[in-house]
N, C-alpha and C. Protein backbone atom coordinates (compact mmCIF):
# COMPACT_ATOMS: atom_id res chain seq x y z
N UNK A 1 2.44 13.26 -14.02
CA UNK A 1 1.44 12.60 -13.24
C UNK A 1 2.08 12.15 -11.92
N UNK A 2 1.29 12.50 -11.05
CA UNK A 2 1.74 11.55 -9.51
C UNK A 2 0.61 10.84 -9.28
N UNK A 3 1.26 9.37 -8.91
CA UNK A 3 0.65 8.13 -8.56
C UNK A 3 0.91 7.57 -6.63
N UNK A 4 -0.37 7.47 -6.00
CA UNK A 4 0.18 7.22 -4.70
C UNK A 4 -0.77 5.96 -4.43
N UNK A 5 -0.16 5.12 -4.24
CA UNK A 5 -0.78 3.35 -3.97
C UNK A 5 -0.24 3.08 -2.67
N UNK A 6 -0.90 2.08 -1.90
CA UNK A 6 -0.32 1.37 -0.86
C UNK A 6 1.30 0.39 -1.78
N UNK A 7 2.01 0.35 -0.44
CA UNK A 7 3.33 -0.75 -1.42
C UNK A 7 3.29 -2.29 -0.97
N UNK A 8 2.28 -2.94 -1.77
CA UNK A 8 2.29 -4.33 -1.66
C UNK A 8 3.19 -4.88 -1.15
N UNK A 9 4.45 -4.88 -1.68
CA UNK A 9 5.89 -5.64 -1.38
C UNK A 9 5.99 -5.13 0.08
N UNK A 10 6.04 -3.66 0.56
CA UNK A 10 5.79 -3.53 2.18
C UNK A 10 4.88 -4.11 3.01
N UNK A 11 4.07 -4.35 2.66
CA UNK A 11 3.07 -4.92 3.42
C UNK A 11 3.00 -6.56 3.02
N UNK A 12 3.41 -7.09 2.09
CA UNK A 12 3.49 -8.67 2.46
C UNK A 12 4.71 -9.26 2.95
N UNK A 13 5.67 -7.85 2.86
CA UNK A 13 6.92 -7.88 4.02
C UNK A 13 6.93 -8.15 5.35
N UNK A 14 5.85 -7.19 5.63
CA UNK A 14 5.68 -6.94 7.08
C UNK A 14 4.88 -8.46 7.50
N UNK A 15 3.54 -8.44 6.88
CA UNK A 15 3.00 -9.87 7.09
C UNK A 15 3.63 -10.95 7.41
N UNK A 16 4.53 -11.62 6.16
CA UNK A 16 4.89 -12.81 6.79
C UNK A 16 6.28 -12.63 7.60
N UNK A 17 6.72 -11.61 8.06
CA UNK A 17 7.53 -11.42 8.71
C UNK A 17 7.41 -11.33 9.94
N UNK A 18 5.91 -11.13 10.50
CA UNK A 18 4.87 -11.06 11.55
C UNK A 18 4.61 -12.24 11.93
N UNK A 19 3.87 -13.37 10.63
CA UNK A 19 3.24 -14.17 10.77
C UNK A 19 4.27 -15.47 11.05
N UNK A 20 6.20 -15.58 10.25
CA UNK A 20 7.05 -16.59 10.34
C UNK A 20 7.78 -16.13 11.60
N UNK A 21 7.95 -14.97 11.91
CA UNK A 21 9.27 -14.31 12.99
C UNK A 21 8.54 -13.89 14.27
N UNK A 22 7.01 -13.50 14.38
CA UNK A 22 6.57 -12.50 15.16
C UNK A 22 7.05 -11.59 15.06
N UNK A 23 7.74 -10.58 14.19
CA UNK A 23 7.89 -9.65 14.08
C UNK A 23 6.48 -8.87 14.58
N UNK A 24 6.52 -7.30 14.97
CA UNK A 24 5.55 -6.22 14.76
C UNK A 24 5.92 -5.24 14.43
N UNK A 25 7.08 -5.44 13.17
CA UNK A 25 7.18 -4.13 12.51
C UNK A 25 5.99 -3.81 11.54
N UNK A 26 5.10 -4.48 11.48
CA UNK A 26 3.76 -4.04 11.03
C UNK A 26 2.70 -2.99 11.71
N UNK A 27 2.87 -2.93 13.28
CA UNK A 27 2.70 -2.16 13.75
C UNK A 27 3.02 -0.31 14.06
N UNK A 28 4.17 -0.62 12.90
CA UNK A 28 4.46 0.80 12.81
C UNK A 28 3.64 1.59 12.35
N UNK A 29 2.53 1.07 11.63
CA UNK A 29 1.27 1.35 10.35
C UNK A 29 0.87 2.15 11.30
N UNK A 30 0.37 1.69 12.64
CA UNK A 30 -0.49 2.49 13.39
C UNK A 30 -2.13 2.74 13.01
N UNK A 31 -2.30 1.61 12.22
CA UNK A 31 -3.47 1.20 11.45
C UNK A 31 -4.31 0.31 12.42
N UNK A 32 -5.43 0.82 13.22
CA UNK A 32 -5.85 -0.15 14.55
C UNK A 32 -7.17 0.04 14.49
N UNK A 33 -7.91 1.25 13.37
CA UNK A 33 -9.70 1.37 13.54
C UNK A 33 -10.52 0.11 13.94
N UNK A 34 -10.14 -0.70 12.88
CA UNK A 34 -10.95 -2.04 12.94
C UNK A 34 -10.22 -3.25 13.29
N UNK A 35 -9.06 -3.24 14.12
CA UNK A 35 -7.94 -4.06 14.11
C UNK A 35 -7.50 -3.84 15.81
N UNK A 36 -8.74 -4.16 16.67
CA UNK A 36 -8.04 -3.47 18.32
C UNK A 36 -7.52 -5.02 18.62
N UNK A 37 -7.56 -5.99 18.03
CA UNK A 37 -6.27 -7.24 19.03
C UNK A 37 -4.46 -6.86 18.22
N UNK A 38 -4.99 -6.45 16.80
CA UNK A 38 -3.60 -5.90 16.42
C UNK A 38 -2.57 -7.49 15.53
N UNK A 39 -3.88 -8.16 15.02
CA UNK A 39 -3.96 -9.22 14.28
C UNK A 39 -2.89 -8.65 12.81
N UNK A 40 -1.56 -9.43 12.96
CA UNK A 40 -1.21 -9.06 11.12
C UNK A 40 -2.12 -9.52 10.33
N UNK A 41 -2.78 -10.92 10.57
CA UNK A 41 -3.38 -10.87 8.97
C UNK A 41 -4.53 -9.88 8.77
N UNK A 42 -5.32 -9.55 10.04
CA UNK A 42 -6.66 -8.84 9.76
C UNK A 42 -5.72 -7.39 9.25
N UNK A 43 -4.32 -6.91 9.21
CA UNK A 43 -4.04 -6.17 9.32
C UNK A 43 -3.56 -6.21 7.48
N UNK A 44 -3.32 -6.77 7.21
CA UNK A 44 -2.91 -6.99 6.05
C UNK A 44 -3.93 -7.08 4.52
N UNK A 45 -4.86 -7.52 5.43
CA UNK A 45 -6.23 -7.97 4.50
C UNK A 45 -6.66 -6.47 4.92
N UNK A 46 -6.91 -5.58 5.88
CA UNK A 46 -7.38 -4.08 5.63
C UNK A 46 -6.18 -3.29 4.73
N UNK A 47 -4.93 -3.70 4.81
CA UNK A 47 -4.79 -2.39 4.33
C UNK A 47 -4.27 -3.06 2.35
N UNK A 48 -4.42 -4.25 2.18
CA UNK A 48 -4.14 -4.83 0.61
C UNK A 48 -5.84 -3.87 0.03
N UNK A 49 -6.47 -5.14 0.61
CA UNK A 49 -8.10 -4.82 -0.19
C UNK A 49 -8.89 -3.24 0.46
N UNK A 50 -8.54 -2.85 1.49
CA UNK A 50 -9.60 -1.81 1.77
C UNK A 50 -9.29 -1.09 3.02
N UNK A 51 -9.01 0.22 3.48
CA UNK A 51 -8.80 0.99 4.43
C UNK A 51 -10.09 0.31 6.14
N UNK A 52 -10.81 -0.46 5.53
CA UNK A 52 -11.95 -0.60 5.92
C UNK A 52 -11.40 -2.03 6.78
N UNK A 53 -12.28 -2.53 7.52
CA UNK A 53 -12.08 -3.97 8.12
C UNK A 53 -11.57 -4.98 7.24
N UNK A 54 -11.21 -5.16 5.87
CA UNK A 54 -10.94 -5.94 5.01
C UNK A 54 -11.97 -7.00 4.86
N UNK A 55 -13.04 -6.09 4.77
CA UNK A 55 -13.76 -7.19 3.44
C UNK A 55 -14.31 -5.98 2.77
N UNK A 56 -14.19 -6.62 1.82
CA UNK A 56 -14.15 -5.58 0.27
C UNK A 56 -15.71 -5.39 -0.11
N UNK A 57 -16.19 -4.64 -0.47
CA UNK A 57 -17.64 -4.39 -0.79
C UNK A 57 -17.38 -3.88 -2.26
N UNK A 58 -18.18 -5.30 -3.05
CA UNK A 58 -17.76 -4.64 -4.23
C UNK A 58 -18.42 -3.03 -4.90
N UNK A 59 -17.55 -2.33 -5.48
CA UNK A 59 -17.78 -1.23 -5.93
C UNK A 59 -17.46 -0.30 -5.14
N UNK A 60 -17.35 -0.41 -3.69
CA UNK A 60 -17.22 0.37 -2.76
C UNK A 60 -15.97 1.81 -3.33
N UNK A 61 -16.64 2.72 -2.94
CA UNK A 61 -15.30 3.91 -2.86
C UNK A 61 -13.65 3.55 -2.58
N UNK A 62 -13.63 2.93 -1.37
CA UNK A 62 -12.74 3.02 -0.96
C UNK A 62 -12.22 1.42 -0.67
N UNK A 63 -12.09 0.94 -1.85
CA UNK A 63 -11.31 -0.54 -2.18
C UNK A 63 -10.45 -0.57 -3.26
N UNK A 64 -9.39 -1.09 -2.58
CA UNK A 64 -8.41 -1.73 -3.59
C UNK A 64 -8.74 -2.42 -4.33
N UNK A 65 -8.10 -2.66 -5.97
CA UNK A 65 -8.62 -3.95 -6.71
C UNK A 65 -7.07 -4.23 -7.09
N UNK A 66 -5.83 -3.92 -6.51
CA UNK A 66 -5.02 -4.41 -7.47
C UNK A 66 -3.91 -4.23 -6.68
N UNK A 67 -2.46 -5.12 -6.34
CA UNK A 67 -0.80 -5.33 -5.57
C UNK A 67 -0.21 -4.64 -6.40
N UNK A 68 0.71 -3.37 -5.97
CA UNK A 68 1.79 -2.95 -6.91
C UNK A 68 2.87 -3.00 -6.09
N UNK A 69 4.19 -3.26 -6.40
CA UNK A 69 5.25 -2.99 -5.89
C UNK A 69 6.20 -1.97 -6.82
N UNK A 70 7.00 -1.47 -6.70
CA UNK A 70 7.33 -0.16 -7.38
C UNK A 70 7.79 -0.51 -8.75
N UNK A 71 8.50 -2.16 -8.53
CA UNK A 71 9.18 -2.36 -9.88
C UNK A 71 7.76 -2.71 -10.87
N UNK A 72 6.70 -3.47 -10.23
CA UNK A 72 5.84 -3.23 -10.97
C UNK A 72 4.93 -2.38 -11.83
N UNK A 73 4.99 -0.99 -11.05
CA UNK A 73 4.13 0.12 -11.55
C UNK A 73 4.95 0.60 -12.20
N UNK A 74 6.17 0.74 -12.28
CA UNK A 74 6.94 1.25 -12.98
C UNK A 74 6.83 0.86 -14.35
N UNK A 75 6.91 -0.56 -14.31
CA UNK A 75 7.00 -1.42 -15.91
C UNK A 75 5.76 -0.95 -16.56
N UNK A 76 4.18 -1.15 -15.93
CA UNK A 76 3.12 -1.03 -16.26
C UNK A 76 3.00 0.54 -16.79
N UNK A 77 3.44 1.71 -16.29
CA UNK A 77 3.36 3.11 -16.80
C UNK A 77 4.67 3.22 -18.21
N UNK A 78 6.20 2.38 -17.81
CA UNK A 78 6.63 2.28 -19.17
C UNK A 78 5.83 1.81 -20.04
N UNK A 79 5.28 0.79 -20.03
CA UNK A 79 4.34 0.02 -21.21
C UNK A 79 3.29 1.25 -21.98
N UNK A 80 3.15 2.01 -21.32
CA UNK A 80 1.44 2.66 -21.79
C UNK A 80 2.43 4.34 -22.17
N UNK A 81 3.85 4.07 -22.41
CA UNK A 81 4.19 5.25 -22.68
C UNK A 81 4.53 6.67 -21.67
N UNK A 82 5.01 6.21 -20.57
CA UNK A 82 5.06 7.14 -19.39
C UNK A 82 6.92 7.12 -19.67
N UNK A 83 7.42 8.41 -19.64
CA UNK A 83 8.65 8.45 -19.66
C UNK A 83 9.10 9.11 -18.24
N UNK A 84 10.29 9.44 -17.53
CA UNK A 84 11.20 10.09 -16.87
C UNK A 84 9.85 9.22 -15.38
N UNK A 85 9.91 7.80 -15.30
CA UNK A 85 9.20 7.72 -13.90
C UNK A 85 10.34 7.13 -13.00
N UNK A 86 10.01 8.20 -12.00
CA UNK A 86 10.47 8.37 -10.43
C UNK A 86 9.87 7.93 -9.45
N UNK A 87 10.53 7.15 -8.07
CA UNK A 87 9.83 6.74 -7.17
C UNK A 87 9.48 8.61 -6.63
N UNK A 88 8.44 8.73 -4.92
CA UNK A 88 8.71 10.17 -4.40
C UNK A 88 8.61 9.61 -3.23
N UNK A 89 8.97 10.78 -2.26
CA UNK A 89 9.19 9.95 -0.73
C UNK A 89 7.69 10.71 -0.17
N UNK A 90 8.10 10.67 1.00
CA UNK A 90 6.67 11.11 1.90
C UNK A 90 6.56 12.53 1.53
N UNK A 91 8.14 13.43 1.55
CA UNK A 91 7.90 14.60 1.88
C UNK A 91 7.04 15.56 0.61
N UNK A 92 6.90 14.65 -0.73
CA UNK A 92 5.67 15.19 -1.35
C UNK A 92 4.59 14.93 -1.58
N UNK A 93 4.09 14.32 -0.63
CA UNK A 93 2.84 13.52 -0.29
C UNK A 93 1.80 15.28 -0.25
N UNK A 94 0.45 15.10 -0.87
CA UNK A 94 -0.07 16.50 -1.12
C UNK A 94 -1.55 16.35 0.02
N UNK A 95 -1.81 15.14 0.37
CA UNK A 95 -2.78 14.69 2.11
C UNK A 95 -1.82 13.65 2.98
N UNK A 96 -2.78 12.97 3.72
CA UNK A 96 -2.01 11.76 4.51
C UNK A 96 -1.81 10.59 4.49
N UNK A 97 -2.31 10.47 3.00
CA UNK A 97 -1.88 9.12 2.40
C UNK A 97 -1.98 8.21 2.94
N UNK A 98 -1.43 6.72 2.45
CA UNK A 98 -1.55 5.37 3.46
C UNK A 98 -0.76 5.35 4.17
N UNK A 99 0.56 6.54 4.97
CA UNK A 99 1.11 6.51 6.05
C UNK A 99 2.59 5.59 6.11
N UNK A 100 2.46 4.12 6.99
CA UNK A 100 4.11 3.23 6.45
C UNK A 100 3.83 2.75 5.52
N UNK A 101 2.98 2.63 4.84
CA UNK A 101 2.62 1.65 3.38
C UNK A 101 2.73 2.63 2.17
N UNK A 102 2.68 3.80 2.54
CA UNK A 102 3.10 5.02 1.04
C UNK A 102 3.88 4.68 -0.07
N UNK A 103 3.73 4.23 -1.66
CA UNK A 103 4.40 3.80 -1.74
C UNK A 103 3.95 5.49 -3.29
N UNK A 104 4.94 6.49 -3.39
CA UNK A 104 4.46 7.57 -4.80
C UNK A 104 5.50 7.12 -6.05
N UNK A 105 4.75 7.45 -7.18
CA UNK A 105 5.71 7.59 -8.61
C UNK A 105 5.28 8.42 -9.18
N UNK A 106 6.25 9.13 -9.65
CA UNK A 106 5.95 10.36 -10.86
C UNK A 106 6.32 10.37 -12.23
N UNK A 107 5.88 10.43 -13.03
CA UNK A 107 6.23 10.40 -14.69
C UNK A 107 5.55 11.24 -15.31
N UNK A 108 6.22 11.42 -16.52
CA UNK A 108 5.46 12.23 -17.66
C UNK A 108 5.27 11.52 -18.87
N UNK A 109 4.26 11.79 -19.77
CA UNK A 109 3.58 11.82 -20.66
C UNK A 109 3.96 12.04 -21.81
């Protein structure tokens, strides 16, 4: 199985690293549809809950319901019986995915 999620832990990296430092390594996302002042939090709240302006419509297609960071998904696919899981990098990404927030794992069954 391949699994491709946004990476929580990247993106609440980037956030308060934005929001305590001014950092804009959040801007690497290049994530600006609904985001033209280039706001981290509006930036953070689109890309946690929804590709979309970040407010979530429930049921919607295209909403998040859930934070993974790798050590997390990892534990959660050991639990349910997933053996040999691997992080994957971009270069087997199979569309264009969530871009700097890509976060893939692969396991078997």
């Amino acid at each position: 199985m391949e699994l491709w999620v946004p990476n929580g832990l990247k993106i609440a990296k980037a956030f308060v690293d934005a929001e305590l430092n001014n950092s804009k390594n959040f801007e690497i996302d290049n994530w600006w549809r609904f985001n033209e002042k280039h706001d981290p939090c509006v930036w953070a709240n689109g890309r946690i809950f929804t590709y979309g302006n970040g407010k979530v419509i429930k049921g919607h297609w295209n909403s998040h319901l859930a934070l993974f960071s790798e050590r997390y998904l990892k534990d959660l696919l050991s639990e349910i019986g997933f053996k040999n899981i691997l992080p994957m990098d971009d270069t087997m990404l199979r569309d264009a995915g969530h871009g700097f927030i890509n976060m893939g794992i692969k396991a078997c069954k």
